[in-house]
Protein backbone atom coordinates (compact mmCIF):
# COMPACT_ATOMS: atom_id res chain seq x y z
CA UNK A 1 -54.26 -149.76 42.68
CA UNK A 2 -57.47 -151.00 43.14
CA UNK A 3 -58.16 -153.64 45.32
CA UNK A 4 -61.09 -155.70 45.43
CA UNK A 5 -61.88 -157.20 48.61
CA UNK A 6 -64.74 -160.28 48.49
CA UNK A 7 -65.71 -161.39 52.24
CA UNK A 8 -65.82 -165.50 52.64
CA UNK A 9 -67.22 -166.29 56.35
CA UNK A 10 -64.85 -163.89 58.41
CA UNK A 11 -62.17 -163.76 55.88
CA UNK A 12 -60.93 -160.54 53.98
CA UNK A 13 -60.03 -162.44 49.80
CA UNK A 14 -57.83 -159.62 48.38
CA UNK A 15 -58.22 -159.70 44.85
CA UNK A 16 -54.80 -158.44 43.39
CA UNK A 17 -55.41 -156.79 39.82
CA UNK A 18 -52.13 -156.50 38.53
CA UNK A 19 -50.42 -158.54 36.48
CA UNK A 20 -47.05 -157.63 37.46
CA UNK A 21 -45.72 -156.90 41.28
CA UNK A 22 -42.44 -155.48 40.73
CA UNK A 23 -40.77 -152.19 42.01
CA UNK A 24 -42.68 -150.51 39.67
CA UNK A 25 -45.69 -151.24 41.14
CA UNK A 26 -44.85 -152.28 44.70
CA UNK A 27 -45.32 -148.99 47.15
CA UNK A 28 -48.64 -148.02 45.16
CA UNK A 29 -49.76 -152.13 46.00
CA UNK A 30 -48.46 -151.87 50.17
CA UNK A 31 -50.37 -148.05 50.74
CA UNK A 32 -53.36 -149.68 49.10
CA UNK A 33 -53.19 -152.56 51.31
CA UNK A 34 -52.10 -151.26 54.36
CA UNK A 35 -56.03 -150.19 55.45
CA UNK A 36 -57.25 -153.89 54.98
CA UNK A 37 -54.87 -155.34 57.00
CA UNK A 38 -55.61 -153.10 59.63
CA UNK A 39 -59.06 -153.84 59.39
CA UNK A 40 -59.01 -157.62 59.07
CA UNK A 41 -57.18 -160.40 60.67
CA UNK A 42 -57.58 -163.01 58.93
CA UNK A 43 -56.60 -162.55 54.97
CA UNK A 44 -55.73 -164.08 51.72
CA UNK A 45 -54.38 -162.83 48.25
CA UNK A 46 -55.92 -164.29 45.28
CA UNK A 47 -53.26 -164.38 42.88
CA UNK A 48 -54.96 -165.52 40.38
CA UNK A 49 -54.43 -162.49 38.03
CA UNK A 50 -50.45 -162.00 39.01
CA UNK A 51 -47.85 -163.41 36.06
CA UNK A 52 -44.50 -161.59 37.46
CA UNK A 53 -43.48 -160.87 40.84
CA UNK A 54 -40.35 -159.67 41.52
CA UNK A 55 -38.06 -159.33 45.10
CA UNK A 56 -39.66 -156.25 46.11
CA UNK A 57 -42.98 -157.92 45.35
CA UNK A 58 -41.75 -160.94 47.48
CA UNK A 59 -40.68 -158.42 49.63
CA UNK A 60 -44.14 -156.34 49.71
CA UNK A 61 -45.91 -159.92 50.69
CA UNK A 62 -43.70 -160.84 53.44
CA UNK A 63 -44.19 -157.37 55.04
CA UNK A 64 -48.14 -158.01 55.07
CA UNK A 65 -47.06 -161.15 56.65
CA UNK A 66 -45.43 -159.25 59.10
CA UNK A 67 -48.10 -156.68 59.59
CA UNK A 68 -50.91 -159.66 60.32
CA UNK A 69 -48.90 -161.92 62.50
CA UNK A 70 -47.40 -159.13 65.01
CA UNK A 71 -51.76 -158.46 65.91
CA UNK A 72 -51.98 -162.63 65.76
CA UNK A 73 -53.65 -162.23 62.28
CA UNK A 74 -52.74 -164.38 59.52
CA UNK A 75 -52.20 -164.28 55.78
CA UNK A 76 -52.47 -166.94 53.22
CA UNK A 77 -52.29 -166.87 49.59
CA UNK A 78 -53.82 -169.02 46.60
CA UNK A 79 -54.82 -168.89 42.93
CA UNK A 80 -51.06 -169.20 41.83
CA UNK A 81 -49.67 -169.83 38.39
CA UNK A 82 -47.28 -172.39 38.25
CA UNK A 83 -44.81 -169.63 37.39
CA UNK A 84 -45.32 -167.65 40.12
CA UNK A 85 -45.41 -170.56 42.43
CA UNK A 86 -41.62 -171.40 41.45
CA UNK A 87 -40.57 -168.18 42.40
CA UNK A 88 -41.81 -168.80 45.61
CA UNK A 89 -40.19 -172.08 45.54
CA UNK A 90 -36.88 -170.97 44.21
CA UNK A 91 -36.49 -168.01 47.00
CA UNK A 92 -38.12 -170.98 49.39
CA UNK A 93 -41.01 -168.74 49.95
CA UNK A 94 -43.49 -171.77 49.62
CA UNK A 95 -42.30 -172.85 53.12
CA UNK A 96 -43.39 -169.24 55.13
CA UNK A 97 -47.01 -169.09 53.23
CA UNK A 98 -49.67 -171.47 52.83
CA UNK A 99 -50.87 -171.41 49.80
CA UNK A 100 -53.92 -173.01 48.45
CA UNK A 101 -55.16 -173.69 45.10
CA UNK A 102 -58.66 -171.82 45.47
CA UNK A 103 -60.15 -168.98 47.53
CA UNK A 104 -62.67 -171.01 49.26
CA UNK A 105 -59.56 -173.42 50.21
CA UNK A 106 -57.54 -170.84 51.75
CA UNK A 107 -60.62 -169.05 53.59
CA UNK A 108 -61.37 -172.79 55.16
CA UNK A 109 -58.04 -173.17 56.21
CA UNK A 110 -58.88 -170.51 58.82
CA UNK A 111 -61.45 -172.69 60.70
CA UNK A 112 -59.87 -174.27 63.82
């Protein structure tokens, strides 16, 4: 999985390209990951491109959570279709991440 990774101030915007995060998908999306959030403490996921997620997708974003917050990092999301969004609602997701509408949202959101 390719990741593209677009730098806003001090801020690593992770650009997921998949359509789908589901077990299918899921180990091939946290190994591809894994190097950027050792690299960067501050990061968001653009999921602007993401229809379906599934638990082990939910699953894949709360271990990046994990990852980031145990060095002090953080990780926010944004770009979410309303579908997606009531996942996050439904498994009360919404209430561990922010989320933001926009990248440039979520990036300011990191300024003290």
């Amino acid at each position: 999985m390719d990741l593209a990774i677009e730098k806003i101030g001090g801020v690593a915007v992770v650009q997921l390209p998949a359509k789908d995060l589901d077990a299918a998908n899921t180990a091939e999306f946290k190994s591809a990951v894994a190097p950027i959030l050792k690299a960067h403490s501050k990061v968001v996921f653009d999921l602007s491109q993401l229809r379906f997620i599934d638990s082990s997708g939910l699953g894949a974003f709360l271990s990046c959570l994990r990852q980031l917050s145990t060095r002090g990092g953080e990780l926010k999301l944004c770009g979410m279709s309303t579908q997606i969004y009531q996942t996050f609602e439904l498994v009360r997701m919404h209430k561990i991440f922010d989320i933001y509408d926009t990248k440039s949202e979520a990036a300011e959101a990191f300024q003290p």
